[in-house]
PDB file of N, CA and C in Angstrom:
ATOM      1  N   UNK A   1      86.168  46.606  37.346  1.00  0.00           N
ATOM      2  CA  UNK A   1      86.415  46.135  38.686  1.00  0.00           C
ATOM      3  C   UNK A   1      85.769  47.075  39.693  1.00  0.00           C
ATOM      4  N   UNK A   2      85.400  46.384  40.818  1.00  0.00           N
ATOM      5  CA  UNK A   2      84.719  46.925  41.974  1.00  0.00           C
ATOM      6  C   UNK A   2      85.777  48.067  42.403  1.00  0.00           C
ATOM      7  N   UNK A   3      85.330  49.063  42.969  1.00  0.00           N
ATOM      8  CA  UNK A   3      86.063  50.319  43.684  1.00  0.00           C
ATOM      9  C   UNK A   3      87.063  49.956  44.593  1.00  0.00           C
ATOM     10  N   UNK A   4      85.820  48.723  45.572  1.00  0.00           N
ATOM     11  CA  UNK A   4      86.482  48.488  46.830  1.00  0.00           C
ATOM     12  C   UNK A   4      87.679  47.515  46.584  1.00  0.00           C
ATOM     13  N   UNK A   5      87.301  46.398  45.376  1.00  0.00           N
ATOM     14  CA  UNK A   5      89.000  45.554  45.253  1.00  0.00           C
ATOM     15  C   UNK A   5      89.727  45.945  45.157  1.00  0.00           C
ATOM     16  N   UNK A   6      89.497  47.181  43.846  1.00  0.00           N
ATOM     17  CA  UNK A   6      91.001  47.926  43.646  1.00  0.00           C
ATOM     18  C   UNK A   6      91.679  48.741  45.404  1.00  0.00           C
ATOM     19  N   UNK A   7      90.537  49.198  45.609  1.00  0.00           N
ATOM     20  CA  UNK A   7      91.236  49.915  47.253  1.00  0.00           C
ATOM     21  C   UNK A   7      91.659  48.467  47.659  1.00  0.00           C
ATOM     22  N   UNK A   8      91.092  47.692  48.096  1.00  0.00           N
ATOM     23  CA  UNK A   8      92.075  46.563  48.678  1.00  0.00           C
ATOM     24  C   UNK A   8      93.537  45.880  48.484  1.00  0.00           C
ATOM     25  N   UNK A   9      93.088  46.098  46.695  1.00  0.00           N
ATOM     26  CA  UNK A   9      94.810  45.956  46.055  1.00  0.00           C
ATOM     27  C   UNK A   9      95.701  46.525  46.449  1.00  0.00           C
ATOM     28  N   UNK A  10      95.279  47.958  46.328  1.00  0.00           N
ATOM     29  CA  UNK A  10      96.550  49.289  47.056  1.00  0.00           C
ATOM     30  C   UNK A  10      96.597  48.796  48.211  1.00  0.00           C
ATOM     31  N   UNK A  11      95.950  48.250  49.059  1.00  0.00           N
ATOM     32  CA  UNK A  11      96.125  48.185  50.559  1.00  0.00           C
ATOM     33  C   UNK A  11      97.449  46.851  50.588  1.00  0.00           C
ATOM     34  N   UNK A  12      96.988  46.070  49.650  1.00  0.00           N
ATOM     35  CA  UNK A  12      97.866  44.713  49.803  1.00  0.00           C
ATOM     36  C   UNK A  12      99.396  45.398  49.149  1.00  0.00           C
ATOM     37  N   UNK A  13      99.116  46.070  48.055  1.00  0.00           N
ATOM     38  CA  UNK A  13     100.757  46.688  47.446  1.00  0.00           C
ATOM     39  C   UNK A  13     101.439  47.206  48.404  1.00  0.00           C
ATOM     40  N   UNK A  14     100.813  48.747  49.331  1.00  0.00           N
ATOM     41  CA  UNK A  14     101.241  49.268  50.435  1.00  0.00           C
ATOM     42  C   UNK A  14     101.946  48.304  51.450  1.00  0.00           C
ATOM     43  N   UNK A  15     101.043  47.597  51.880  1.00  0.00           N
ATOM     44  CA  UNK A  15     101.425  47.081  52.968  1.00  0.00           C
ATOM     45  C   UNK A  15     102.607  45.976  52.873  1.00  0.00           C
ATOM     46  N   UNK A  16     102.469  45.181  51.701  1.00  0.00           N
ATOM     47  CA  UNK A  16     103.692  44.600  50.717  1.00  0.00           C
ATOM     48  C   UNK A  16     105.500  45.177  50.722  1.00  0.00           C
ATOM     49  N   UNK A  17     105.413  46.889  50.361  1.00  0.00           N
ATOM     50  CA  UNK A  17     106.041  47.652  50.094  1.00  0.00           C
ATOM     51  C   UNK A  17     106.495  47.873  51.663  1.00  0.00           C
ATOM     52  N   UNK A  18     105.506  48.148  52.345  1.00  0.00           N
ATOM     53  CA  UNK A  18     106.123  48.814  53.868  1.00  0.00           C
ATOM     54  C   UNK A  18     106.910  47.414  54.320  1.00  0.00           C
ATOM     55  N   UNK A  19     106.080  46.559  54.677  1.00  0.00           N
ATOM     56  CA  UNK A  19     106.782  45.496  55.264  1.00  0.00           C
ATOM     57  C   UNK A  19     108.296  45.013  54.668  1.00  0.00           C
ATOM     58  N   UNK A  20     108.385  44.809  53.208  1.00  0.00           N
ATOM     59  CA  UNK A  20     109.559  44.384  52.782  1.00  0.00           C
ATOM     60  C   UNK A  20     110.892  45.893  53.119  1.00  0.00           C
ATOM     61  N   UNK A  21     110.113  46.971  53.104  1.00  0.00           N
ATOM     62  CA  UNK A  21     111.463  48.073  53.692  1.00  0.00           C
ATOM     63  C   UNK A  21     111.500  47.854  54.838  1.00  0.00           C
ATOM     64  N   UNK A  22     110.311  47.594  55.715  1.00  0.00           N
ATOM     65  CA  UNK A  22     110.786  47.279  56.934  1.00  0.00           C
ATOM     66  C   UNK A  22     111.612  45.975  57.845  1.00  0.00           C
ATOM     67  N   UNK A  23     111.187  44.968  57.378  1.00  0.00           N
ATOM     68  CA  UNK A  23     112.141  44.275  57.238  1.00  0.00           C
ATOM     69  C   UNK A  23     113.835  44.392  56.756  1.00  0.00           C
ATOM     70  N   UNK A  24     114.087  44.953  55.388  1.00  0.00           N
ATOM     71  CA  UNK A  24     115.367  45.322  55.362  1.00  0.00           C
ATOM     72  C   UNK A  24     116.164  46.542  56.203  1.00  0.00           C
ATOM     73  N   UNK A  25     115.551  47.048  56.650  1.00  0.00           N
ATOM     74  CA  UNK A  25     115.759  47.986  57.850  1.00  0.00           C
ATOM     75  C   UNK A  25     115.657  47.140  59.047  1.00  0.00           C
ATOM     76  N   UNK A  26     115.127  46.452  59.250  1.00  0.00           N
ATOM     77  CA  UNK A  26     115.010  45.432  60.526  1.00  0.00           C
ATOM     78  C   UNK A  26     116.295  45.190  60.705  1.00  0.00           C
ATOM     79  N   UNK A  27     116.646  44.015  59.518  1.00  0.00           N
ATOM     80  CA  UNK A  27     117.853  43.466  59.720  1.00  0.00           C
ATOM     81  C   UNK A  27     119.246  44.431  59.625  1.00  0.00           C
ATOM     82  N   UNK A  28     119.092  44.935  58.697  1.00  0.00           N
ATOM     83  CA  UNK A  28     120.051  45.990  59.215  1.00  0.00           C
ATOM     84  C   UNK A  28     120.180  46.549  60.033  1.00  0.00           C
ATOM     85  N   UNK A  29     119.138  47.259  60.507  1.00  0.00           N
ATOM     86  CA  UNK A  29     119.355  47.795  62.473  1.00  0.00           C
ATOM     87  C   UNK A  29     120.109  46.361  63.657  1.00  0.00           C
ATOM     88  N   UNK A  30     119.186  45.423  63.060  1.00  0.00           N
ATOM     89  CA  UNK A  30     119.546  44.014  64.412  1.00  0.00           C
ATOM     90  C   UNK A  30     120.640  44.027  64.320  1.00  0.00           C
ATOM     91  N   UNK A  31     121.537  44.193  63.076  1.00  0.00           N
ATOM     92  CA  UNK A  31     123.247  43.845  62.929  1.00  0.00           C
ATOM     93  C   UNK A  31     123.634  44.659  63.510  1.00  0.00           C
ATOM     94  N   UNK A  32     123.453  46.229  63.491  1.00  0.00           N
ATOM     95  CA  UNK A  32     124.069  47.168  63.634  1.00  0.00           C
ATOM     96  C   UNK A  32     124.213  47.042  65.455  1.00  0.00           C
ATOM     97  N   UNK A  33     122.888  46.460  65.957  1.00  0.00           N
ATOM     98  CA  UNK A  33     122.874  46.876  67.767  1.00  0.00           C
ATOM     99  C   UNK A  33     123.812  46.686  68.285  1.00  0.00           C
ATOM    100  N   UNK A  34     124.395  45.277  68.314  1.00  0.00           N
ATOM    101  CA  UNK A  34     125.196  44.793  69.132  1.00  0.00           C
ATOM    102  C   UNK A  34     126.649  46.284  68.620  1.00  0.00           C
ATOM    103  N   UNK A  35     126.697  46.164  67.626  1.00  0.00           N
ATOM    104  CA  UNK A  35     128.177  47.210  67.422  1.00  0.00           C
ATOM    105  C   UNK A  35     127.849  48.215  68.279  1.00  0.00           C
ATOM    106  N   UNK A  36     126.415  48.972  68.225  1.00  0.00           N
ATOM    107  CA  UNK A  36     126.275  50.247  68.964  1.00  0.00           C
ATOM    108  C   UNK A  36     127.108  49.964  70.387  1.00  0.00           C
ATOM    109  N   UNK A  37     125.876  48.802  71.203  1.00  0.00           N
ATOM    110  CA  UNK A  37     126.289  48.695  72.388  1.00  0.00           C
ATOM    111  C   UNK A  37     127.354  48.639  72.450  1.00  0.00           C
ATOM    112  N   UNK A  38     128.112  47.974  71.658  1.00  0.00           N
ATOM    113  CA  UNK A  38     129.771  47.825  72.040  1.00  0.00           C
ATOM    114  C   UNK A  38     130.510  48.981  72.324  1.00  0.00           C
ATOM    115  N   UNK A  39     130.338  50.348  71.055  1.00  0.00           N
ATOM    116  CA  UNK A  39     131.058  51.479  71.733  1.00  0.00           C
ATOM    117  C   UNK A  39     130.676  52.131  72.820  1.00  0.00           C
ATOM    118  N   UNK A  40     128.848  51.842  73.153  1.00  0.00           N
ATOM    119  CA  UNK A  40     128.360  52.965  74.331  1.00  0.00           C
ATOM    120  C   UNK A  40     129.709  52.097  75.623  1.00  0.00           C
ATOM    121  N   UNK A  41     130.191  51.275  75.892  1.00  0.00           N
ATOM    122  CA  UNK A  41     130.637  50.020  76.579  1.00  0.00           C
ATOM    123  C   UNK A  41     131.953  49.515  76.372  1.00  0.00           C
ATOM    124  N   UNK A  42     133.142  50.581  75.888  1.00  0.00           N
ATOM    125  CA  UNK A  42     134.242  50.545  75.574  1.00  0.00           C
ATOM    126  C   UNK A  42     135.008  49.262  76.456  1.00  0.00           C
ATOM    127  N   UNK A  43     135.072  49.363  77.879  1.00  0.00           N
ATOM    128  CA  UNK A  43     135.704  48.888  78.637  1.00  0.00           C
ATOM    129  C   UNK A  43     135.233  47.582  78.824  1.00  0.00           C
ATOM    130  N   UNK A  44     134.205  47.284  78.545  1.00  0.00           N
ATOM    131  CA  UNK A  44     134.230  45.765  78.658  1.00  0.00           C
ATOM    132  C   UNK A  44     133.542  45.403  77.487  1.00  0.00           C
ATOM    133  N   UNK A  45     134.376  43.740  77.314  1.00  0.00           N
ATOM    134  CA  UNK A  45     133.873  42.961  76.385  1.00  0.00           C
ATOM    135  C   UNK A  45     133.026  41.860  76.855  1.00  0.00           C
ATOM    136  N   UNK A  46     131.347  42.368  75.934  1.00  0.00           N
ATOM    137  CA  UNK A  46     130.669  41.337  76.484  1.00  0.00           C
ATOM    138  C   UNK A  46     130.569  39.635  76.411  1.00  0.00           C
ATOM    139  N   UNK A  47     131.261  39.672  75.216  1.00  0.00           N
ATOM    140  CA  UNK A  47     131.347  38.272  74.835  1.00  0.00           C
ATOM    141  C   UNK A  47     132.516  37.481  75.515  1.00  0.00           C
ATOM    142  N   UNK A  48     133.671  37.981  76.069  1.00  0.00           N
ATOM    143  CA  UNK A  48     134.037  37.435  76.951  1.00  0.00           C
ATOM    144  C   UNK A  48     133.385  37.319  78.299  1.00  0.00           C
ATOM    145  N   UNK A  49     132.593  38.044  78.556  1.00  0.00           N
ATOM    146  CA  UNK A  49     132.209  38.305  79.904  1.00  0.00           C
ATOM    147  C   UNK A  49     131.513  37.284  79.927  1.00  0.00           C
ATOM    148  N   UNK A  50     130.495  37.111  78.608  1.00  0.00           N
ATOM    149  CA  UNK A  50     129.111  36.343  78.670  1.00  0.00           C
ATOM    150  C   UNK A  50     129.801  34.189  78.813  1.00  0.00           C
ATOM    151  N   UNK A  51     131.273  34.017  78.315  1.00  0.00           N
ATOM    152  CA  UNK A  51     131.655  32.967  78.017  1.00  0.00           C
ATOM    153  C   UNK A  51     132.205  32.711  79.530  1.00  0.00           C
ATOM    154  N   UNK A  52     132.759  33.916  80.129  1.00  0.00           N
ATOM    155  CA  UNK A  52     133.217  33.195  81.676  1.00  0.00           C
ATOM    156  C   UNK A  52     131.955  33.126  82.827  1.00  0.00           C
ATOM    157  N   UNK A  53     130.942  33.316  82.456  1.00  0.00           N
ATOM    158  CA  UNK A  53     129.856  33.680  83.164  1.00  0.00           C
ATOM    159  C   UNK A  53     128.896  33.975  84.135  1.00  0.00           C
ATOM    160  N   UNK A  54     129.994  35.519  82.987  1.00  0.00           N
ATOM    161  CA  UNK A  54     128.950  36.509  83.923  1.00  0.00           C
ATOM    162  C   UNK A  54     127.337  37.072  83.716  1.00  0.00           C
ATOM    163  N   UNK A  55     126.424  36.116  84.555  1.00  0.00           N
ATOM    164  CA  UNK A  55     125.240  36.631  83.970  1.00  0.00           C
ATOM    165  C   UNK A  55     124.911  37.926  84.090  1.00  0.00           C
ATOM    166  N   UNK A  56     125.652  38.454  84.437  1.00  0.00           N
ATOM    167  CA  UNK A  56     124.794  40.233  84.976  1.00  0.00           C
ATOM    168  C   UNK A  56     125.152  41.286  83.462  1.00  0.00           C
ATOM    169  N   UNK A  57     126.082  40.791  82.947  1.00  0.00           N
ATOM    170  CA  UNK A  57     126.594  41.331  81.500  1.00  0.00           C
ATOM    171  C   UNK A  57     125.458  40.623  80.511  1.00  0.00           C
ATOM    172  N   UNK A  58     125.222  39.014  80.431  1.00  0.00           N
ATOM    173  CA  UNK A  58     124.452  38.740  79.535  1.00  0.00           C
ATOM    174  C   UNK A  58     123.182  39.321  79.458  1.00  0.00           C
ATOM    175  N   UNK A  59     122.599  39.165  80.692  1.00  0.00           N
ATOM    176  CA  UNK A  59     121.293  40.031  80.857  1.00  0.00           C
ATOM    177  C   UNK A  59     121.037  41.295  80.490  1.00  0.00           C
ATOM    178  N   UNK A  60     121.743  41.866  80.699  1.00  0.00           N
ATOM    179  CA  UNK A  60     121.810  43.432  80.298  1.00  0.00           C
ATOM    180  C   UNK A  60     121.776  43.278  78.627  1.00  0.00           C
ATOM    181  N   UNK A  61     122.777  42.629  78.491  1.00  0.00           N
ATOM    182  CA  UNK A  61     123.048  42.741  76.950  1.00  0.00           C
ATOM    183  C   UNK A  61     121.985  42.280  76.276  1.00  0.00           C
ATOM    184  N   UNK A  62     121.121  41.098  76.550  1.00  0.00           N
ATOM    185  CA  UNK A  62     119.961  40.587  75.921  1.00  0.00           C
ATOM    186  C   UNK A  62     119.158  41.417  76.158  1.00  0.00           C
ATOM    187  N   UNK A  63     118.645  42.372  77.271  1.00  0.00           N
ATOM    188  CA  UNK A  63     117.527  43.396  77.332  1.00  0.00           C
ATOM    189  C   UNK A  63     117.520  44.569  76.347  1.00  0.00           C
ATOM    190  N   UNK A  64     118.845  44.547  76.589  1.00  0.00           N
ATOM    191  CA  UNK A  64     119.281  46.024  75.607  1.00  0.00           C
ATOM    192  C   UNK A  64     118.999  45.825  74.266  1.00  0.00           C
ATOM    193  N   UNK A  65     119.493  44.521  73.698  1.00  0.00           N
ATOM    194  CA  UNK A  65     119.588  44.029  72.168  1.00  0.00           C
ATOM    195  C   UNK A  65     117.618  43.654  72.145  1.00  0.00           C
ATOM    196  N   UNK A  66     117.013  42.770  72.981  1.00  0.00           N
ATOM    197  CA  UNK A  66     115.781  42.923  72.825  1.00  0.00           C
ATOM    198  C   UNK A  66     114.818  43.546  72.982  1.00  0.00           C
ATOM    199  N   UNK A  67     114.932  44.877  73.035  1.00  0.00           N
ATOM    200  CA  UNK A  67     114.061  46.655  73.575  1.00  0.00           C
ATOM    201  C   UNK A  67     114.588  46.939  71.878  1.00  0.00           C
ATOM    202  N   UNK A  68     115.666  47.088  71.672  1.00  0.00           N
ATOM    203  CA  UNK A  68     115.969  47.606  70.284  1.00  0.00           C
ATOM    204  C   UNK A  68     115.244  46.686  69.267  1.00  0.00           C
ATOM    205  N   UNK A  69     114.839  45.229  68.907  1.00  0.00           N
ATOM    206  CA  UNK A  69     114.380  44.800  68.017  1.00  0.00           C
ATOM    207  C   UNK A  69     112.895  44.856  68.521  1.00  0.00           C
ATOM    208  N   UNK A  70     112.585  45.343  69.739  1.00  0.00           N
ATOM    209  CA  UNK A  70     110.822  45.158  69.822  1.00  0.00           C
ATOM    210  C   UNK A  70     110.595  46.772  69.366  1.00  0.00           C
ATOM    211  N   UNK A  71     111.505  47.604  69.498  1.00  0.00           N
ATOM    212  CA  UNK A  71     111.407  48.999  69.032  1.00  0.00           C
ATOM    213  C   UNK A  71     111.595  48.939  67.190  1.00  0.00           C
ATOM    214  N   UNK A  72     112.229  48.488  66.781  1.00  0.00           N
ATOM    215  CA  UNK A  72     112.150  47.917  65.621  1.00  0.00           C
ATOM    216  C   UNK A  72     111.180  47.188  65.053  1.00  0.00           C
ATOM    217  N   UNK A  73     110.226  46.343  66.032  1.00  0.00           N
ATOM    218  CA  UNK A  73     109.321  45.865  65.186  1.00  0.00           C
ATOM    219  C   UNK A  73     107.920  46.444  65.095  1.00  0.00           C
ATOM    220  N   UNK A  74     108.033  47.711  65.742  1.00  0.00           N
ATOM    221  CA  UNK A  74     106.805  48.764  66.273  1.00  0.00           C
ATOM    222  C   UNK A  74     106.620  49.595  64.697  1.00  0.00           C
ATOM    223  N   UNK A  75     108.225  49.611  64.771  1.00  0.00           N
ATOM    224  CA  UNK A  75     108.184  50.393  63.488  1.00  0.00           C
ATOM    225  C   UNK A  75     107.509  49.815  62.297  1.00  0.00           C
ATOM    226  N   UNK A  76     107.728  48.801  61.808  1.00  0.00           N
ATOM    227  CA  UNK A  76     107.669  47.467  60.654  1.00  0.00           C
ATOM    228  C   UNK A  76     106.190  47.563  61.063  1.00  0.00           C
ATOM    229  N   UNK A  77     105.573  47.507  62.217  1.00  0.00           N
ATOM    230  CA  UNK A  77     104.150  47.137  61.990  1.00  0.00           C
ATOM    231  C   UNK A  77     103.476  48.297  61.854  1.00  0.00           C
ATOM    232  N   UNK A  78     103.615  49.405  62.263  1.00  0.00           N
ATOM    233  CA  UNK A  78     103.711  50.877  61.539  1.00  0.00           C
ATOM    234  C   UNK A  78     103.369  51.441  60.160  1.00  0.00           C
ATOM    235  N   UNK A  79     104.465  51.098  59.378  1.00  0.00           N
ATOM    236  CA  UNK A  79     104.954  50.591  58.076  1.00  0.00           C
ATOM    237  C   UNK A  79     103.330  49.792  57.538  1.00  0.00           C
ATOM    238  N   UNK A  80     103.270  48.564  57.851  1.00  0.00           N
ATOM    239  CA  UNK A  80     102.128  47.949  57.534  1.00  0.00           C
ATOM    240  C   UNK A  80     100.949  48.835  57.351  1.00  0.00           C
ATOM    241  N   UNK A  81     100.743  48.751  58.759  1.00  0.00           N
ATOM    242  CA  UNK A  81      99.308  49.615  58.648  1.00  0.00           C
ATOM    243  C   UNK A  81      99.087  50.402  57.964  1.00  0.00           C
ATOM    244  N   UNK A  82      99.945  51.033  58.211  1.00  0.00           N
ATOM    245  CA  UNK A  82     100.072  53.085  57.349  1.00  0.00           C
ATOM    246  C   UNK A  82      99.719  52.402  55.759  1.00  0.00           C
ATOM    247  N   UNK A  83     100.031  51.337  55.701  1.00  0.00           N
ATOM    248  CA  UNK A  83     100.159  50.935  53.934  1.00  0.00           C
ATOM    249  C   UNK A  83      98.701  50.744  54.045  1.00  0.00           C
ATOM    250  N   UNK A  84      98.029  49.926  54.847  1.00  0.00           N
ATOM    251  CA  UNK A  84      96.462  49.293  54.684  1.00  0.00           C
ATOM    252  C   UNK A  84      95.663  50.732  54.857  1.00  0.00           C
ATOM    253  N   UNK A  85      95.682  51.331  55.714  1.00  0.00           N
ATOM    254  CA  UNK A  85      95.099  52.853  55.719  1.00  0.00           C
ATOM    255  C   UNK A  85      95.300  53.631  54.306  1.00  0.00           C
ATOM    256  N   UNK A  86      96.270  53.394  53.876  1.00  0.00           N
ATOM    257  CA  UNK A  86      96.429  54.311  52.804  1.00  0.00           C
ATOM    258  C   UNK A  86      95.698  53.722  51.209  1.00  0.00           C
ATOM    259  N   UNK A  87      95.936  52.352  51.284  1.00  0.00           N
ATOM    260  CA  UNK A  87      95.260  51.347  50.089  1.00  0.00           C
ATOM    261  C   UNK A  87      93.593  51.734  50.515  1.00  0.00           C
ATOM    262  N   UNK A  88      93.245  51.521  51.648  1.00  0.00           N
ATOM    263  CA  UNK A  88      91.939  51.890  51.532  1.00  0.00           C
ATOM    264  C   UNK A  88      91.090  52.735  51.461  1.00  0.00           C
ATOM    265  N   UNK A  89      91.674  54.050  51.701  1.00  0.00           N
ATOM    266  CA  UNK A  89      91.366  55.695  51.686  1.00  0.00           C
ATOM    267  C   UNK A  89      91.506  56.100  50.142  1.00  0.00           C
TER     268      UNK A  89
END
């Protein structure tokens, strides 16, 4: 086999490998957010807040929860690359 397929293989295993940890780390972080926020936020409950509605709680809460999964998915694509860099080197 050619040099370069096999480097391509490693690149596809790597990047295979990163993505599927990153993903299970994904989802495990996404579950975990909302709990975080909840203790930084003792005194109020957002899900009541969000059902009598108050948008100024939902908003917050959706920015907060969606900064944490776009920070999460920086990582995962991270993960990727680092795998394709490394399969091909």
């Amino acid at each position: 086999m050619n040099e370069t397929v096999i480097n391509i293989m490693w690149a596809v295993i790597f990047s295979g490998v990163g993505a599927t940890l990153g993903i299970f780390v994904f989802v495990r972080a996404a579950s975990k957010l909302p709990q975080i926020f909840d203790k930084l936020t003792p005194n109020i409950n957002e899900g009541k807040e969000i059902v009598r509605g108050n948008t100024a709680v939902a908003e917050y809460y959706g920015r907060i929860v969606a900064a944490g999964i776009l920070g999460l998915s920086v990582i995962i694509a991270a993960a990727v690359i680092g795998g394709i860099i490394a399969g091909l080197h």
